[in-house]
N, C-alpha and C. Protein backbone atom coordinates (compact mmCIF):
# COMPACT_ATOMS: atom_id res chain seq x y z
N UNK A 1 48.18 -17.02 -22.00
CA UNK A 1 46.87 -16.97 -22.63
C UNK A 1 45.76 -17.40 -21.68
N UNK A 2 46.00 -18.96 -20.53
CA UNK A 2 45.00 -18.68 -19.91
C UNK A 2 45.73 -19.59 -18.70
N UNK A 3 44.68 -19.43 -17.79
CA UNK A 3 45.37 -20.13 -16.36
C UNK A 3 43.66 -21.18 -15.82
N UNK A 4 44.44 -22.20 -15.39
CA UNK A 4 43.14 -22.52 -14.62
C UNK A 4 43.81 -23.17 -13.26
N UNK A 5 42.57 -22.99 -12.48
CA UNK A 5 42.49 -23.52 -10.99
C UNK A 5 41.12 -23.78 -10.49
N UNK A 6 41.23 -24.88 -9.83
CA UNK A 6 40.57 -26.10 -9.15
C UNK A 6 39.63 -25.53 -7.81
N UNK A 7 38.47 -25.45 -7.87
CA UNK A 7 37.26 -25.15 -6.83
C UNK A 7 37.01 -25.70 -6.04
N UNK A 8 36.68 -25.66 -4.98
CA UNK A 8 36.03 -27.01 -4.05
C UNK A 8 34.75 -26.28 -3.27
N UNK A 9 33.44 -26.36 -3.63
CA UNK A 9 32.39 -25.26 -3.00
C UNK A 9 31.56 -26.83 -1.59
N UNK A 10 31.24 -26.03 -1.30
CA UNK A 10 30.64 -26.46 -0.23
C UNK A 10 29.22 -25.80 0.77
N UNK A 11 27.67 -27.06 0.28
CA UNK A 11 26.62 -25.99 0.23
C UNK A 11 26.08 -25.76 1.69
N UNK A 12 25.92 -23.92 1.86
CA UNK A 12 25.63 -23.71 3.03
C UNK A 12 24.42 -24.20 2.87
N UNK A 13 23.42 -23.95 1.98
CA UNK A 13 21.88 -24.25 2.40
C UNK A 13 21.39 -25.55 1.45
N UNK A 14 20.19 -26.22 1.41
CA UNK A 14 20.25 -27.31 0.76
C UNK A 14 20.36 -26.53 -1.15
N UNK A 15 20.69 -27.73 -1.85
CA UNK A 15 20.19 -26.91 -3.27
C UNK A 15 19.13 -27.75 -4.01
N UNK A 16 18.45 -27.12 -4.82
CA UNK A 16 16.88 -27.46 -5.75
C UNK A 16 17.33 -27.82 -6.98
N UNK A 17 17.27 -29.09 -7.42
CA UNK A 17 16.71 -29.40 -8.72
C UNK A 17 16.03 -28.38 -9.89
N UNK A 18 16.27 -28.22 -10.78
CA UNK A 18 15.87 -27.38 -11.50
C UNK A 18 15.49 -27.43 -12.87
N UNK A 19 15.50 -28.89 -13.37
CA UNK A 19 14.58 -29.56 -14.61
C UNK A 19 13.71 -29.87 -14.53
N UNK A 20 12.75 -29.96 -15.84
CA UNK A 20 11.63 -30.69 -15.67
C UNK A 20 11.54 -32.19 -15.64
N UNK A 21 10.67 -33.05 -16.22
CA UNK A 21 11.15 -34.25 -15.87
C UNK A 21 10.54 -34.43 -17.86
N UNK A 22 10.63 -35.50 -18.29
CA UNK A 22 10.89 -35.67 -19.64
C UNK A 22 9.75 -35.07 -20.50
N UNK A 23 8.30 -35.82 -19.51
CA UNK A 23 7.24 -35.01 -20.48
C UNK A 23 7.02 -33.63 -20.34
N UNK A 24 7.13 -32.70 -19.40
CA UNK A 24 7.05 -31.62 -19.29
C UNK A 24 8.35 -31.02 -20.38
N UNK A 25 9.52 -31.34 -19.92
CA UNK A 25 10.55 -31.10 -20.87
C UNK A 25 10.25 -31.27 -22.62
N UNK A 26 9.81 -32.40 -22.77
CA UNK A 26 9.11 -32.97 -24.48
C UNK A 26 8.26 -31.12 -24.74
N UNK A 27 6.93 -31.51 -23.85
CA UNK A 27 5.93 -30.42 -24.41
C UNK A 27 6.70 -29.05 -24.68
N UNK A 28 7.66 -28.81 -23.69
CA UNK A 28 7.95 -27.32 -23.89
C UNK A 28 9.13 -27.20 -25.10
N UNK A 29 9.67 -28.42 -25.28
CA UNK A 29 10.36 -28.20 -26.73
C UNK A 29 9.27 -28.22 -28.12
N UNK A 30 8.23 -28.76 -27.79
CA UNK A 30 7.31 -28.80 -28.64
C UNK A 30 6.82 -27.60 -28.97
N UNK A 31 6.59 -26.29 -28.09
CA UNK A 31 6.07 -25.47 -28.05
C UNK A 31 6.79 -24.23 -28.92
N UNK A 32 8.42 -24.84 -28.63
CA UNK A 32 8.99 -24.03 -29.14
C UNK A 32 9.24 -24.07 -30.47
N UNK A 33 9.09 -25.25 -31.09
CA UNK A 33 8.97 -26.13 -32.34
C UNK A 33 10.40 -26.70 -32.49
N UNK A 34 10.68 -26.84 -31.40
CA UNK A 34 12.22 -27.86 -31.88
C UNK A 34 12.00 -29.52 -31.89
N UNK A 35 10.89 -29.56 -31.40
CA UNK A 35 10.56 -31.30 -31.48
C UNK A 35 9.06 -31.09 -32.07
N UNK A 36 8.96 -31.72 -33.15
CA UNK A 36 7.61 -32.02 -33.91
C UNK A 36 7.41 -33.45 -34.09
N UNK A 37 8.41 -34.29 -34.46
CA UNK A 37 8.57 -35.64 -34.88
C UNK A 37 9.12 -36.50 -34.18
N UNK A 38 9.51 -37.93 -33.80
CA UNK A 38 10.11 -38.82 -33.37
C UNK A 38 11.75 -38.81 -33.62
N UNK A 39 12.01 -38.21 -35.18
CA UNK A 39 13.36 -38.25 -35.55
C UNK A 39 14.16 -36.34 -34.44
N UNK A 40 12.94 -35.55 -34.37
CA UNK A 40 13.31 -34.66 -33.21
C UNK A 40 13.91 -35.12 -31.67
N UNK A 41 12.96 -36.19 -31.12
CA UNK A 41 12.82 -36.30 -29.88
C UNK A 41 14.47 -37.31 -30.03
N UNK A 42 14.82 -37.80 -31.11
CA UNK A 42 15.94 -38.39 -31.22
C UNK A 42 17.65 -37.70 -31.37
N UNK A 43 17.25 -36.45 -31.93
CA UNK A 43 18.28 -35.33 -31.84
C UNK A 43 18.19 -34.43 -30.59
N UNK A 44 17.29 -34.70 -29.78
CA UNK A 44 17.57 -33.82 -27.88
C UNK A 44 17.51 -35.37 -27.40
N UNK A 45 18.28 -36.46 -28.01
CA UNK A 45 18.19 -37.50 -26.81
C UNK A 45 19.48 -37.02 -25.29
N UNK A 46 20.47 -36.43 -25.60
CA UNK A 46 21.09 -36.26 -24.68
C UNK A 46 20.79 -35.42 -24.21
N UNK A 47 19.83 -34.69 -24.25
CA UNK A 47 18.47 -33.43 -23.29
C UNK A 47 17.77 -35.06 -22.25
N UNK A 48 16.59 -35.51 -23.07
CA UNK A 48 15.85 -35.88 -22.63
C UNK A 48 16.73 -37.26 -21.77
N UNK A 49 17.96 -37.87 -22.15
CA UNK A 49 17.98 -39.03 -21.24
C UNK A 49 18.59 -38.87 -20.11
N UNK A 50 19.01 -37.53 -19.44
CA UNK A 50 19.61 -37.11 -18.15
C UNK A 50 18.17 -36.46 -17.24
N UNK A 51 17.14 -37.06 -17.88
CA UNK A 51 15.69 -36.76 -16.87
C UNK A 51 14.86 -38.14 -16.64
N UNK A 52 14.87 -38.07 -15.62
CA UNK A 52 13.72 -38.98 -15.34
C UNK A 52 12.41 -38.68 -15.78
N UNK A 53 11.80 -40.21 -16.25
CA UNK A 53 10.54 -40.62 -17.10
C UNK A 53 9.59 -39.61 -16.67
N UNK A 54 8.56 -39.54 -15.50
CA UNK A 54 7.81 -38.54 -14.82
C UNK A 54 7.77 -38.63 -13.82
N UNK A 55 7.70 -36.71 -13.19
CA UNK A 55 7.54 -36.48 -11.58
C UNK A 55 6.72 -35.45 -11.93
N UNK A 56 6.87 -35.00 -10.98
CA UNK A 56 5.51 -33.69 -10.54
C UNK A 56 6.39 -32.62 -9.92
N UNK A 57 7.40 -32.56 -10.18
CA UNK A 57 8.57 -32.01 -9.56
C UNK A 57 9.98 -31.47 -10.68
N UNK A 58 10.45 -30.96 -9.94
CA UNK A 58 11.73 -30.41 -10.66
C UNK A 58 12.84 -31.22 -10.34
N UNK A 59 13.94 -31.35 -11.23
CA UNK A 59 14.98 -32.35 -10.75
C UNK A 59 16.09 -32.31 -11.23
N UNK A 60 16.96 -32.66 -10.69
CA UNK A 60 18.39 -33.04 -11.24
C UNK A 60 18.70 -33.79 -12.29
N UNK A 61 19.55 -33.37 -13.05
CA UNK A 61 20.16 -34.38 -14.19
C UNK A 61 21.13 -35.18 -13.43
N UNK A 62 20.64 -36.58 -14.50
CA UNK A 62 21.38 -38.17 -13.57
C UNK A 62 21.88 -39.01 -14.82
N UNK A 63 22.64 -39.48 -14.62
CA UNK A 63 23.15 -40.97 -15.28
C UNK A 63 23.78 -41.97 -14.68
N UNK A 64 24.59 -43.16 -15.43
CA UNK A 64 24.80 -44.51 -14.32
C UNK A 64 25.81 -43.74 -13.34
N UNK A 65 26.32 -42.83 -13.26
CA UNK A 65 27.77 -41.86 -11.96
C UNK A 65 26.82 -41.39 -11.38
N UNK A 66 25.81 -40.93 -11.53
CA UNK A 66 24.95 -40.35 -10.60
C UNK A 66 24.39 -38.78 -10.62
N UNK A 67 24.02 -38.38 -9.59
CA UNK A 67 23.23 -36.60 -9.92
C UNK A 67 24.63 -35.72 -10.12
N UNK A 68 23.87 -34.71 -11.20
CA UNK A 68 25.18 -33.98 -11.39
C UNK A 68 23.98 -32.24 -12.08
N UNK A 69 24.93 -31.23 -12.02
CA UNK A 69 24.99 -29.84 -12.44
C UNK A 69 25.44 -29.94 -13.52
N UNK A 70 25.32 -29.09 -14.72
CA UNK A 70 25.69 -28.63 -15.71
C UNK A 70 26.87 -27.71 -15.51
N UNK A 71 27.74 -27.71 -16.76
CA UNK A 71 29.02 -26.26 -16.48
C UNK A 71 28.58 -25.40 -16.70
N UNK A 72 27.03 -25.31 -17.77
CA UNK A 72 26.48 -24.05 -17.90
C UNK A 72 25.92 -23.22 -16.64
N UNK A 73 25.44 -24.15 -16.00
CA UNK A 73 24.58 -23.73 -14.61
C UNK A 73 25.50 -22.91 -13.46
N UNK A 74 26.55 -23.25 -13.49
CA UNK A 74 27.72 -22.63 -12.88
C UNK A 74 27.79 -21.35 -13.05
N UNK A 75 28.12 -21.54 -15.01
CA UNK A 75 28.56 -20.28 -15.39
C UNK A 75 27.72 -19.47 -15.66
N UNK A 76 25.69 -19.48 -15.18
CA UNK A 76 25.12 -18.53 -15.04
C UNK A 76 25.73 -18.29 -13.50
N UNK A 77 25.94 -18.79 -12.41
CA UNK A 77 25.71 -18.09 -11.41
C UNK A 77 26.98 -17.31 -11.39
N UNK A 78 28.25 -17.25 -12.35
CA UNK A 78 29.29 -15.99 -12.36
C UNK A 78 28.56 -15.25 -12.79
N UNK A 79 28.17 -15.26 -13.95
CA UNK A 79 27.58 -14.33 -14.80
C UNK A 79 26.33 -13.56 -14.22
N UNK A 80 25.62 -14.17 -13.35
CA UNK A 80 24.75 -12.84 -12.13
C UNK A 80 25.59 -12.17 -11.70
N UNK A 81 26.47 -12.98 -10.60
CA UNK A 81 27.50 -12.31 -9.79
C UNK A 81 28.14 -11.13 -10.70
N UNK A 82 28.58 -11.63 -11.78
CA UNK A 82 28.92 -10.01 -12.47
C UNK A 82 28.16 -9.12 -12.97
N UNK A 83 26.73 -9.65 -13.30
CA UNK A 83 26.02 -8.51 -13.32
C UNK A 83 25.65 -7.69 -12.19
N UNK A 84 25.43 -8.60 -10.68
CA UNK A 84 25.28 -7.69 -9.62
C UNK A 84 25.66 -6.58 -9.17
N UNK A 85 27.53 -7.35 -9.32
CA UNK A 85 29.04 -7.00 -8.62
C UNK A 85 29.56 -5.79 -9.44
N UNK A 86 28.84 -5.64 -10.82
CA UNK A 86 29.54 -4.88 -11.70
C UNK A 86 30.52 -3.19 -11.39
N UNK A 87 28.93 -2.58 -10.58
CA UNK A 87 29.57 -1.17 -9.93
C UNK A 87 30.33 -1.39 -8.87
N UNK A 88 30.09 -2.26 -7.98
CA UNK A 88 31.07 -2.72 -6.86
C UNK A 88 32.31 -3.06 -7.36
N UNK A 89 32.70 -3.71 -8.00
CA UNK A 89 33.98 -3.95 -7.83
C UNK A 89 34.16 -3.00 -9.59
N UNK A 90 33.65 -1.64 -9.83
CA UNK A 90 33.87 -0.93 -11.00
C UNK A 90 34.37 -1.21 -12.00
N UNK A 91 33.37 -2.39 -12.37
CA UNK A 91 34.38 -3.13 -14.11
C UNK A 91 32.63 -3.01 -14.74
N UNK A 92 33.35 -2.29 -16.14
CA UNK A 92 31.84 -1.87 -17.03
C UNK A 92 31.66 -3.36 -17.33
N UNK A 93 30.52 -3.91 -17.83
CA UNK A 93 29.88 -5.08 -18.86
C UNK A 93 30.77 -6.66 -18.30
N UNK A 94 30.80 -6.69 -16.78
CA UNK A 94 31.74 -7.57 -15.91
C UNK A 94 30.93 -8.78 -16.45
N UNK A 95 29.35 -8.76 -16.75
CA UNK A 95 28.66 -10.03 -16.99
C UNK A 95 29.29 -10.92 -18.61
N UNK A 96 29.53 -9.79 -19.37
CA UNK A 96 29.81 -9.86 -20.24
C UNK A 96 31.36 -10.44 -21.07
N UNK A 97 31.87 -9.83 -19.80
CA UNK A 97 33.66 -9.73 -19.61
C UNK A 97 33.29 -11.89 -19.16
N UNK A 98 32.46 -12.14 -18.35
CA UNK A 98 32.84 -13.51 -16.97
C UNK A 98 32.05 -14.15 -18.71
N UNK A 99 31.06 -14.23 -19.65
CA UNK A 99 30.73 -14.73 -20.56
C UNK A 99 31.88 -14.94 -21.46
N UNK A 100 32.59 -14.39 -21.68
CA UNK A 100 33.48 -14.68 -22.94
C UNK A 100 34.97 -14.68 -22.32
N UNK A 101 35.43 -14.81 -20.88
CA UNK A 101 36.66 -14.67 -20.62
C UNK A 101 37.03 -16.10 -19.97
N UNK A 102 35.58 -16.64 -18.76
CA UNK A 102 35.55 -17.56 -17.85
C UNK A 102 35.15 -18.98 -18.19
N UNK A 103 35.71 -20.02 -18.03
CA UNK A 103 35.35 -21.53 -18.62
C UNK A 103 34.99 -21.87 -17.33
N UNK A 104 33.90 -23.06 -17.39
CA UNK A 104 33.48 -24.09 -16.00
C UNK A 104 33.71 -25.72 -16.96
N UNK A 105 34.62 -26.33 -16.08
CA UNK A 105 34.73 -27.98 -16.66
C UNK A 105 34.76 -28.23 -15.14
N UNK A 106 34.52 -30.12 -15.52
CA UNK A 106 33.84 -30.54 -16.36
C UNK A 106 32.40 -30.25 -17.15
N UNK A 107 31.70 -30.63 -17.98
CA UNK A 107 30.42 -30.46 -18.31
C UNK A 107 29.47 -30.85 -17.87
N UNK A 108 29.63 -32.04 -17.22
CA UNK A 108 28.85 -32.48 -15.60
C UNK A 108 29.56 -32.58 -14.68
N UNK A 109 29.36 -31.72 -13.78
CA UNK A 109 29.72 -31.60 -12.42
C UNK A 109 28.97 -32.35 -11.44
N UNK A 110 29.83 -33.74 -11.12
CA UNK A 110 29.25 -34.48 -10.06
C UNK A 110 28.78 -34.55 -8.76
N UNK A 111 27.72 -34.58 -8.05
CA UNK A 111 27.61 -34.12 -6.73
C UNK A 111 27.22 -35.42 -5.77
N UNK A 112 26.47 -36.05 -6.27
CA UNK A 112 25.70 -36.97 -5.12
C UNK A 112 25.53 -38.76 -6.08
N UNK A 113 25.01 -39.38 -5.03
CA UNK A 113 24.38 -40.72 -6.08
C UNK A 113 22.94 -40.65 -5.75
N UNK A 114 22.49 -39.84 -4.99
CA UNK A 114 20.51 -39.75 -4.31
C UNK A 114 20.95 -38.76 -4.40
N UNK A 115 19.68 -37.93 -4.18
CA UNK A 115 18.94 -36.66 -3.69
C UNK A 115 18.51 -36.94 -2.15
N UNK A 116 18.33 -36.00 -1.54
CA UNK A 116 17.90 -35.92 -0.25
C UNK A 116 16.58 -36.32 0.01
N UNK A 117 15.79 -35.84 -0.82
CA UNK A 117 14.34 -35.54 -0.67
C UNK A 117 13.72 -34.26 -1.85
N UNK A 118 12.36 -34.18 -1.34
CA UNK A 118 11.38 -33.31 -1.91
C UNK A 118 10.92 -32.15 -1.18
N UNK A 119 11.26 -31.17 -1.71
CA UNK A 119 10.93 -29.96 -1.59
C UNK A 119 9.32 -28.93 -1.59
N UNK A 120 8.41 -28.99 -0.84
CA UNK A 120 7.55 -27.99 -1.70
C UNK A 120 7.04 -27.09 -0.83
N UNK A 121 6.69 -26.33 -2.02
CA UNK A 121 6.63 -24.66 -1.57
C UNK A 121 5.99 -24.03 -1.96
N UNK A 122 4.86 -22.98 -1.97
CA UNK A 122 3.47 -22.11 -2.32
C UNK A 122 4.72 -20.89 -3.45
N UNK A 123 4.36 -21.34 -4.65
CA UNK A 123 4.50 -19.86 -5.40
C UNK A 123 3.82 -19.15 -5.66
N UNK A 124 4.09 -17.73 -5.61
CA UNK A 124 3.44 -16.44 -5.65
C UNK A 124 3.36 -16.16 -7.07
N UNK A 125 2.67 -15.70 -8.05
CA UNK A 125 2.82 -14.71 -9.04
C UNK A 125 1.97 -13.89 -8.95
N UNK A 126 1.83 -12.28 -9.49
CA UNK A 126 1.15 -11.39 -9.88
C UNK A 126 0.89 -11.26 -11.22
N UNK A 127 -0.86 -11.87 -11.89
CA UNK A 127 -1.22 -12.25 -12.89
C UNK A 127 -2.47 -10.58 -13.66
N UNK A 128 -2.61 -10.60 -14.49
CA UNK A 128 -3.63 -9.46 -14.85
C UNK A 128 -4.88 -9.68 -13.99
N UNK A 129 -5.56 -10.91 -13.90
CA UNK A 129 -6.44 -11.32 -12.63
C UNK A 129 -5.95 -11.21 -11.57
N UNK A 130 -5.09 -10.85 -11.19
CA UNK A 130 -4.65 -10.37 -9.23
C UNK A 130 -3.54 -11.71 -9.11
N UNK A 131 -3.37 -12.07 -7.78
CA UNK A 131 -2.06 -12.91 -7.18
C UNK A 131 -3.11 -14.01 -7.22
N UNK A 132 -2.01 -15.23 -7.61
CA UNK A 132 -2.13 -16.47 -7.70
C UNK A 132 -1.25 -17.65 -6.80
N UNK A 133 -1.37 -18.01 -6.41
CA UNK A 133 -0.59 -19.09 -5.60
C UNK A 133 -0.92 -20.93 -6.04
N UNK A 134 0.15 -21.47 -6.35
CA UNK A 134 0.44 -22.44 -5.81
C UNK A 134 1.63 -23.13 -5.61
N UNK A 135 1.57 -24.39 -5.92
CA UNK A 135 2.42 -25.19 -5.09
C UNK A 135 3.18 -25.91 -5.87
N UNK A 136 4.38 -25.91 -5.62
CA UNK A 136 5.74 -26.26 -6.37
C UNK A 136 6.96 -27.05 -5.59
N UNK A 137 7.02 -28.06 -6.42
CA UNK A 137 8.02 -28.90 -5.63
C UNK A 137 9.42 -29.54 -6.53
N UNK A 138 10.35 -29.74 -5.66
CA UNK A 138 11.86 -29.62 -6.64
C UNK A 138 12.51 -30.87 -5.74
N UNK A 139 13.60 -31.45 -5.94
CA UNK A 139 14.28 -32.49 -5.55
C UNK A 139 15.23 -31.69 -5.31
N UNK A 140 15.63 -32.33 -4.20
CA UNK A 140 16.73 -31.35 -2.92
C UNK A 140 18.23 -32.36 -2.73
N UNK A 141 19.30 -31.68 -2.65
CA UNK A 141 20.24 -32.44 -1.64
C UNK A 141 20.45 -31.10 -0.82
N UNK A 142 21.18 -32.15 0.56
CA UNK A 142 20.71 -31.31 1.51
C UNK A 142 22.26 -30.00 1.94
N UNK A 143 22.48 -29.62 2.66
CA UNK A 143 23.35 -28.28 2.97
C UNK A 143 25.04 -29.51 3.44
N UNK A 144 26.10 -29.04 2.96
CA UNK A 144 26.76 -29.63 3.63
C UNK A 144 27.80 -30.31 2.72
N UNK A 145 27.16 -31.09 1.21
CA UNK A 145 27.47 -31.42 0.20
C UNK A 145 28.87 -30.57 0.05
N UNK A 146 30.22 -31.20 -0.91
CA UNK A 146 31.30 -30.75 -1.39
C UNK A 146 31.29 -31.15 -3.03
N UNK A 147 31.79 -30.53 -3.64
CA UNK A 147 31.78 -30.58 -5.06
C UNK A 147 32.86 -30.06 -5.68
N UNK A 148 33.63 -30.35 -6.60
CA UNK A 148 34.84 -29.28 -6.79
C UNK A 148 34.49 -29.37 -8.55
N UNK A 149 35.31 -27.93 -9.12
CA UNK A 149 35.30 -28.30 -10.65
C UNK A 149 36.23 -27.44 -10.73
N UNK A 150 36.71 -26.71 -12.61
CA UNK A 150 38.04 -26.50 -12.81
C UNK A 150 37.44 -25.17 -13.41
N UNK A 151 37.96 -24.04 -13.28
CA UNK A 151 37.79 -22.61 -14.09
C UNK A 151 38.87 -22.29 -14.73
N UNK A 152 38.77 -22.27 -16.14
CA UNK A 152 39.75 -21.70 -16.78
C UNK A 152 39.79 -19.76 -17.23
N UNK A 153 40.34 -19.33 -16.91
CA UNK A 153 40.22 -17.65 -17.13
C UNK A 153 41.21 -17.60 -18.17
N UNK A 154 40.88 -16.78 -19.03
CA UNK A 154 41.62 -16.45 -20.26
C UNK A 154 42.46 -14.95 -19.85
N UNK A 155 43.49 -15.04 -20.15
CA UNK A 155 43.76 -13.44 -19.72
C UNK A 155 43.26 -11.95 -20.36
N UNK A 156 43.34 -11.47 -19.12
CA UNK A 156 42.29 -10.07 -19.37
C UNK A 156 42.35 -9.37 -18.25
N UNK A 157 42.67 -7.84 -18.34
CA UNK A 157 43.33 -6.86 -17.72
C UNK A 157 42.44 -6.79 -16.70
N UNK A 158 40.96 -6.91 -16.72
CA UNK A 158 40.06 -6.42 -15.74
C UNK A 158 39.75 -7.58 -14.63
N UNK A 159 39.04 -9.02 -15.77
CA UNK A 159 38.47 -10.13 -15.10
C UNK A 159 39.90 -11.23 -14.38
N UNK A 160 40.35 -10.85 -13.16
CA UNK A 160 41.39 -11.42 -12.15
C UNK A 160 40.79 -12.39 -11.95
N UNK A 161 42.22 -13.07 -10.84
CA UNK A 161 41.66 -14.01 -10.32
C UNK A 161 40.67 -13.52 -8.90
N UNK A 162 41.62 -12.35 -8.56
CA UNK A 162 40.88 -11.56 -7.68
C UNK A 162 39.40 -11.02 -7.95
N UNK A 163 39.47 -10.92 -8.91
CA UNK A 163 37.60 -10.50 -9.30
C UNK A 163 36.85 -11.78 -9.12
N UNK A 164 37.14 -13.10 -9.78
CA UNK A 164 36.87 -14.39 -9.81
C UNK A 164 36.48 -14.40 -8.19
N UNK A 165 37.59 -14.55 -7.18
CA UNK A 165 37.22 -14.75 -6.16
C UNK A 165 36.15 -14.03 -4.82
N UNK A 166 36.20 -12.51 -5.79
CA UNK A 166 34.60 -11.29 -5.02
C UNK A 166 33.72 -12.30 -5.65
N UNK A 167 33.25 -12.72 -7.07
CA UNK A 167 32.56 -13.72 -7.16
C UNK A 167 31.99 -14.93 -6.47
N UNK A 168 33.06 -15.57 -6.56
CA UNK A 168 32.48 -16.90 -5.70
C UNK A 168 32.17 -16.50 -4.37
N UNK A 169 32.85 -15.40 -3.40
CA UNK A 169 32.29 -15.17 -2.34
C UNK A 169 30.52 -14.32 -2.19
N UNK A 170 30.00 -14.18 -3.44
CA UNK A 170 28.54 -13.46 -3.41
C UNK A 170 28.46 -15.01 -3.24
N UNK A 171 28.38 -16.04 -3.39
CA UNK A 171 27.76 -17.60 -3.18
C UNK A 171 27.69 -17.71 -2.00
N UNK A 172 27.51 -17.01 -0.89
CA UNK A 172 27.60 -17.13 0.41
C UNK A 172 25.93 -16.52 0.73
N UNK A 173 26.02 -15.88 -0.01
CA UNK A 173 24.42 -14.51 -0.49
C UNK A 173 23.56 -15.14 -1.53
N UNK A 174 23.72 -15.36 -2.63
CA UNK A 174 23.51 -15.71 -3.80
C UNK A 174 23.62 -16.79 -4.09
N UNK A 175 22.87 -18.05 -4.37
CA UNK A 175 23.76 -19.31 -4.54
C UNK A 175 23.32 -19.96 -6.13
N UNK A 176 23.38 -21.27 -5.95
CA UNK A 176 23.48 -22.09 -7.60
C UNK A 176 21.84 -22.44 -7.55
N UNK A 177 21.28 -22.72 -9.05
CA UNK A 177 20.50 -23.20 -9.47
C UNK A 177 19.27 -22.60 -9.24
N UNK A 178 17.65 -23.36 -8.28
CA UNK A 178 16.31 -22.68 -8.43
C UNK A 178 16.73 -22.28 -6.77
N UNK A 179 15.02 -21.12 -6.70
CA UNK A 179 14.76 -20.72 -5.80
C UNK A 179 16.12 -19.63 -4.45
N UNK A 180 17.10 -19.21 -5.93
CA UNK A 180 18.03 -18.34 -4.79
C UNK A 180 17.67 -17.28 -4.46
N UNK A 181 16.47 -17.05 -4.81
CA UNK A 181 15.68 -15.47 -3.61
C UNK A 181 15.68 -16.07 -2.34
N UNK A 182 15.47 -17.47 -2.31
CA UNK A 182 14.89 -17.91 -0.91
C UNK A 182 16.03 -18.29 -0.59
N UNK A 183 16.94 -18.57 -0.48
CA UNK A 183 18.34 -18.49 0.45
C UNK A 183 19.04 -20.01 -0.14
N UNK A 184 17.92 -20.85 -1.24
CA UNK A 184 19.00 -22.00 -1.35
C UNK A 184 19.82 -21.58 -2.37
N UNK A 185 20.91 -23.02 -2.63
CA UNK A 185 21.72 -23.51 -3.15
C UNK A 185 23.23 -22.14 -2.71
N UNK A 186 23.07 -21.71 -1.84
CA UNK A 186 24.11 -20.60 -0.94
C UNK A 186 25.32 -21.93 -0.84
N UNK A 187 26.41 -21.39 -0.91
CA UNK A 187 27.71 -22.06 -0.24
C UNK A 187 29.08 -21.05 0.13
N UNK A 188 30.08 -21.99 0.27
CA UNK A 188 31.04 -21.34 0.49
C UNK A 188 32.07 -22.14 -0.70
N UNK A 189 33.61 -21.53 -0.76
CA UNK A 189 34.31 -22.14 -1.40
C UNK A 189 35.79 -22.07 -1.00
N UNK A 190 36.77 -22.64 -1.66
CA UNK A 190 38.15 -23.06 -1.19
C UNK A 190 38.92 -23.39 -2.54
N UNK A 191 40.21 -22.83 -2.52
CA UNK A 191 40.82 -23.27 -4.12
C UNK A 191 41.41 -24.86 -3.59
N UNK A 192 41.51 -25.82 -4.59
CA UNK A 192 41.76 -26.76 -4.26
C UNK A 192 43.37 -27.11 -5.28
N UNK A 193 44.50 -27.15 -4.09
CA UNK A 193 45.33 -27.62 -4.52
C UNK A 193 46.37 -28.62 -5.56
């Protein structure tokens, strides 16, 4: 029914933080109307207490073990990879197949006890008033980092382990979390014994 095996990635380029920090996080649940009240901000406490109070920046989720990734965050970057990979390696709805076939544990994936540093960088958008630019900054660890976690695959004629592994090798191209147009959060990987 299902098999799992043990990852060990290792980042070629640094990787970006990619939360907000609590009040930015608060307002935009506000917006959405999932927090109106105090007894709200008390049902996303395990949202809001893996962010730091305020930055001006994007960031990692932390607690007393230290900075860590989500399993969800993972399992978007299969789930590109199979939308990319789909005609390449000729499996119809592969994004779809890596959504309902592929598990990422733990649920925090541990990486560091600091961050490296701060990141910033001029963003571009194209607005109905013409291009806009500014400036955006994210909390970094740096290229080099090792991390391992556990994938469970459910069996299924198409999604292999061999497909799994064309996957993790787009992470060489493609990597985890913000800013992977620009070449971060790229790595490599290794099954771990």
């Amino acid at each position: 029914m299902e098999d799992r095996r043990k990852v060990r990635l290792k980042l070629l380029t640094p990787l970006l933080g990619s939360l907000p920090d609590k009040k930015i996080f608060t307002k935009m649940m506000e917006k959405k109307g999932e927090i109106v009240d105090q007894e709200d901000v008390e049902d996303h406490y395990d949202e809001l207490s893996m962010l730091p109070e305020e930055t001006k920046y994007t960031v990692f989720p932390r607690d007393v073990d230290g900075i860590y990734i989500m399993d969800y965050q993972v399992k978007g970057f299969f789930k590109n990879a199979g939308n990319v990979l789909k005609d390449i390696l000729k499996i119809k709805a592969l994004r779809k197949k890596v959504d309902n076939y592929l598990f990422i544990t733990p649920r925090f994936i541990y990486l560091t006890e600091k961050v490296t540093g701060i990141l910033e960088r001029p963003l571009r958008a194209q607005t109905p008033k013409g291009e806009r630019v500014t400036v955006v900054a994210s909390e970094y660890i740096a290229e080099g980092l090792e991390f391992e976690f556990e994938i469970t695959l459910l069996n299924h004629k198409e999604l292999t382990w061999k497909v799994v592994e064309k996957l993790l090798d787009y992470g060489k191209y493609k990597g985890l979390l913000q800013w992977r147009n620009g070449g971060y959060g790229r790595f490599k990987w290794q099954w771990v014994k």
